[in-house]
Protein backbone atom coordinates (compact mmCIF):
# COMPACT_ATOMS: atom_id res chain seq x y z
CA UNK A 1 73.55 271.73 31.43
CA UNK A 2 75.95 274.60 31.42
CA UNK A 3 77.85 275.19 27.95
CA UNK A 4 81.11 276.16 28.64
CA UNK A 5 83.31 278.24 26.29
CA UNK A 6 86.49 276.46 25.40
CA UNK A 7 89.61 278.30 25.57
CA UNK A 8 91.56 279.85 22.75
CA UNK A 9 94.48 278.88 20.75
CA UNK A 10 97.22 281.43 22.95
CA UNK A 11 94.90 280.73 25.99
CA UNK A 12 95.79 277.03 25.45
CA UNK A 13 99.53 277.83 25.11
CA UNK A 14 99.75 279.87 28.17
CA UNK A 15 97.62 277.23 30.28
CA UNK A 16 100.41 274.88 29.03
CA UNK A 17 103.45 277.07 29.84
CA UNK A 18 102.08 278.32 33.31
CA UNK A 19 101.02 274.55 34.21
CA UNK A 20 104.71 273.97 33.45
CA UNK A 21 106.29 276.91 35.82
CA UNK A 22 104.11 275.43 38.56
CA UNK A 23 105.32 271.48 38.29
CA UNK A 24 108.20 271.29 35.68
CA UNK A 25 109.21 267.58 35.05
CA UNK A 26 111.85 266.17 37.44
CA UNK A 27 113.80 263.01 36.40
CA UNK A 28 115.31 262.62 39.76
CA UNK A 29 111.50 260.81 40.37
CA UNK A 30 110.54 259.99 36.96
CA UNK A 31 107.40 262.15 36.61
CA UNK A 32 106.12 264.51 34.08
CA UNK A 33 105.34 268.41 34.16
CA UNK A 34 102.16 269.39 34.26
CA UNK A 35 102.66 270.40 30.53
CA UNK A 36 102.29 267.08 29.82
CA UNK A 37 100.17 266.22 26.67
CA UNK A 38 98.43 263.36 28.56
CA UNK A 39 97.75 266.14 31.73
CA UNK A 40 97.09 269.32 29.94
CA UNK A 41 94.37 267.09 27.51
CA UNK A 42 92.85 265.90 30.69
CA UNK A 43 92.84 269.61 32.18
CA UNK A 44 91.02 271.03 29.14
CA UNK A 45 88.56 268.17 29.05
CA UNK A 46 87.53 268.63 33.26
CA UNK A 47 87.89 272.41 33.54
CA UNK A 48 83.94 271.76 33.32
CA UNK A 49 82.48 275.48 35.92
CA UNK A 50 85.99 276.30 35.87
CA UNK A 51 86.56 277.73 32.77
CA UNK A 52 85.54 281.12 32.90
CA UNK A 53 87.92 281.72 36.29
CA UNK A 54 90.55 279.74 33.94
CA UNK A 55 90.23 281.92 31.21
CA UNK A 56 89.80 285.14 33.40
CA UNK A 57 93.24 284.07 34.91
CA UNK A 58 94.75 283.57 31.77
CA UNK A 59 93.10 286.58 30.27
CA UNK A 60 95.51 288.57 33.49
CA UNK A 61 98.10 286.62 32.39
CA UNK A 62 98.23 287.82 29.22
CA UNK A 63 97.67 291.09 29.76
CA UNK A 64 100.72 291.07 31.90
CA UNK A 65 103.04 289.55 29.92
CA UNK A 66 102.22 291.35 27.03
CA UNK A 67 103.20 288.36 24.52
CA UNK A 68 102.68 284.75 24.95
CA UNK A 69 104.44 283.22 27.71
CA UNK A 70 106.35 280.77 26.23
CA UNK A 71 107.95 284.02 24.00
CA UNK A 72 109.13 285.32 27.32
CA UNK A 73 112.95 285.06 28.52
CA UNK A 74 112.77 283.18 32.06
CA UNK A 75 113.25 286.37 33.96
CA UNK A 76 111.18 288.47 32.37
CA UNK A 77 108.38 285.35 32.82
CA UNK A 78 109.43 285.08 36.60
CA UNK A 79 108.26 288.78 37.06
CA UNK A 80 105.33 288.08 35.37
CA UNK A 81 104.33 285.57 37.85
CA UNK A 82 105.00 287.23 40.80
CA UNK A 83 102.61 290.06 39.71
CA UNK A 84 99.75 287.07 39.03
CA UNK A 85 100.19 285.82 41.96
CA UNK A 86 99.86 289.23 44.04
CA UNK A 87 96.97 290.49 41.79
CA UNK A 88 95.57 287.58 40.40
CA UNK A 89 92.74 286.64 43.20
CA UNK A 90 90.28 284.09 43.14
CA UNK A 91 91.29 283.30 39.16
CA UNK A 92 94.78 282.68 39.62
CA UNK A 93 93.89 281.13 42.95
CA UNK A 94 91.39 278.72 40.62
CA UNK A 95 93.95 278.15 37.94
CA UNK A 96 96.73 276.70 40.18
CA UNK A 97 93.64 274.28 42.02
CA UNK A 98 92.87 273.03 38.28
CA UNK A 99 96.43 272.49 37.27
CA UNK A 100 97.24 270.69 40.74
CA UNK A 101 94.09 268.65 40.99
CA UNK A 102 95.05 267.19 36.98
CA UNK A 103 98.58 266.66 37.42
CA UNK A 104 97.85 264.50 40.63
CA UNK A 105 95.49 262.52 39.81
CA UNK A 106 97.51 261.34 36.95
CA UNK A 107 98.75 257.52 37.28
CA UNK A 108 102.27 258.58 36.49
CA UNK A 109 102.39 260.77 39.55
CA UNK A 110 100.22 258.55 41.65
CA UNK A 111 102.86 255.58 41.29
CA UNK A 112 105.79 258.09 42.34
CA UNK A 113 104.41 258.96 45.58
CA UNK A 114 103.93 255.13 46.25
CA UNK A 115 99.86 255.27 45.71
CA UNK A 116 97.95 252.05 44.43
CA UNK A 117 96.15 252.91 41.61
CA UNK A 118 92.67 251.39 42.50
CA UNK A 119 90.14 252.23 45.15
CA UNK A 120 91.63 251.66 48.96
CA UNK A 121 88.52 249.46 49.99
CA UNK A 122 88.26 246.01 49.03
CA UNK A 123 91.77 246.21 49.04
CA UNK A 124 91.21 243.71 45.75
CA UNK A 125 88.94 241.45 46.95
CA UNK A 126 86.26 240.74 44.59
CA UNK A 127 82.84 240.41 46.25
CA UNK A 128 80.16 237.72 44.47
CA UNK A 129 77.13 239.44 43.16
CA UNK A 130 73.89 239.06 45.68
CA UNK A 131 76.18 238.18 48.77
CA UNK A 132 75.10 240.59 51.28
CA UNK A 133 76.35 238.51 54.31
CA UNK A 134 78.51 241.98 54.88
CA UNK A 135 75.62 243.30 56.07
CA UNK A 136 74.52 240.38 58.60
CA UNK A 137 75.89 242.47 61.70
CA UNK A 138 73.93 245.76 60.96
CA UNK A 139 70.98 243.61 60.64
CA UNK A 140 71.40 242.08 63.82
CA UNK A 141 70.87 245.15 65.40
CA UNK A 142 68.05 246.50 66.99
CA UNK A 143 66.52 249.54 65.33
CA UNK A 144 67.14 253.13 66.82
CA UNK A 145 63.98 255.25 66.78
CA UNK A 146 64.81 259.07 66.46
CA UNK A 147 62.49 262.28 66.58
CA UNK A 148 62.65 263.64 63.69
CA UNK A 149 63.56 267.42 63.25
């Protein structure tokens, strides 16, 4: 098991303001920014083989900015993306997979696009324990023989 470095106070602030530049909460459909509490917690507790690209990113960031993001006038923060985005590479391109994979699989964003928030197969249906009758059909069939590799 891998132990991964956790990310640093400004590190944490800047994951938080940059998730919120790439989603920012829209009322029009009732869903948060990915600066949400609830999204950013659930961010810092999967970024898992991630986190050095993360914090590489965010190191970039930071370095380009100069001060923390938030700090930043909207222009001046604007520019600052731009240039991450054309120099950032495979860190930036890792950050904006981690902050879109969290903010969609939350339940708030899943109910906006009209997703059910349970597995698609059985559809609800609760299967007894034991009752392989499912299976009947496959059984049925005759075996295939194959040569093996």
């Amino acid at each position: 098991m891998t132990d991964y470095v956790s990310l640093t106070p400004r590190q944490r602030q800047d994951l938080r303001t940059v998730s919120a530049m790439i989603i920012p909460a829209s009322e029009e459909y009732r869903v948060p920014g990915a600066d949400d509490p609830a999204i950013q917690a659930d961010m810092l507790a999967t970024l898992g083989r991630d986190t050095k690209q993360v914090m590489a990113a965010l190191d970039h960031l930071a370095r380009l900015a100069g001060l923390p993001l938030a700090e930043l006038d909207a222009a001046r923060r604007d520019a600052v993306a731009q240039e991450f985005r054309k120099n950032g590479g495979a860190a930036a391109a890792t950050l904006v997979r981690v902050v879109l994979q969290c903010y969609y699989r939350d339940d708030r964003v899943l109910r906006s696009l009209g997703i059910e928030l349970r597995a698609p197969f059985p559809k609800g249906h609760v299967l007894p324990d034991g009752d392989w009758s499912l299976l009947d059909p496959v059984k049925a069939r005759s075996g295939t023989l194959r040569r093996a590799p």
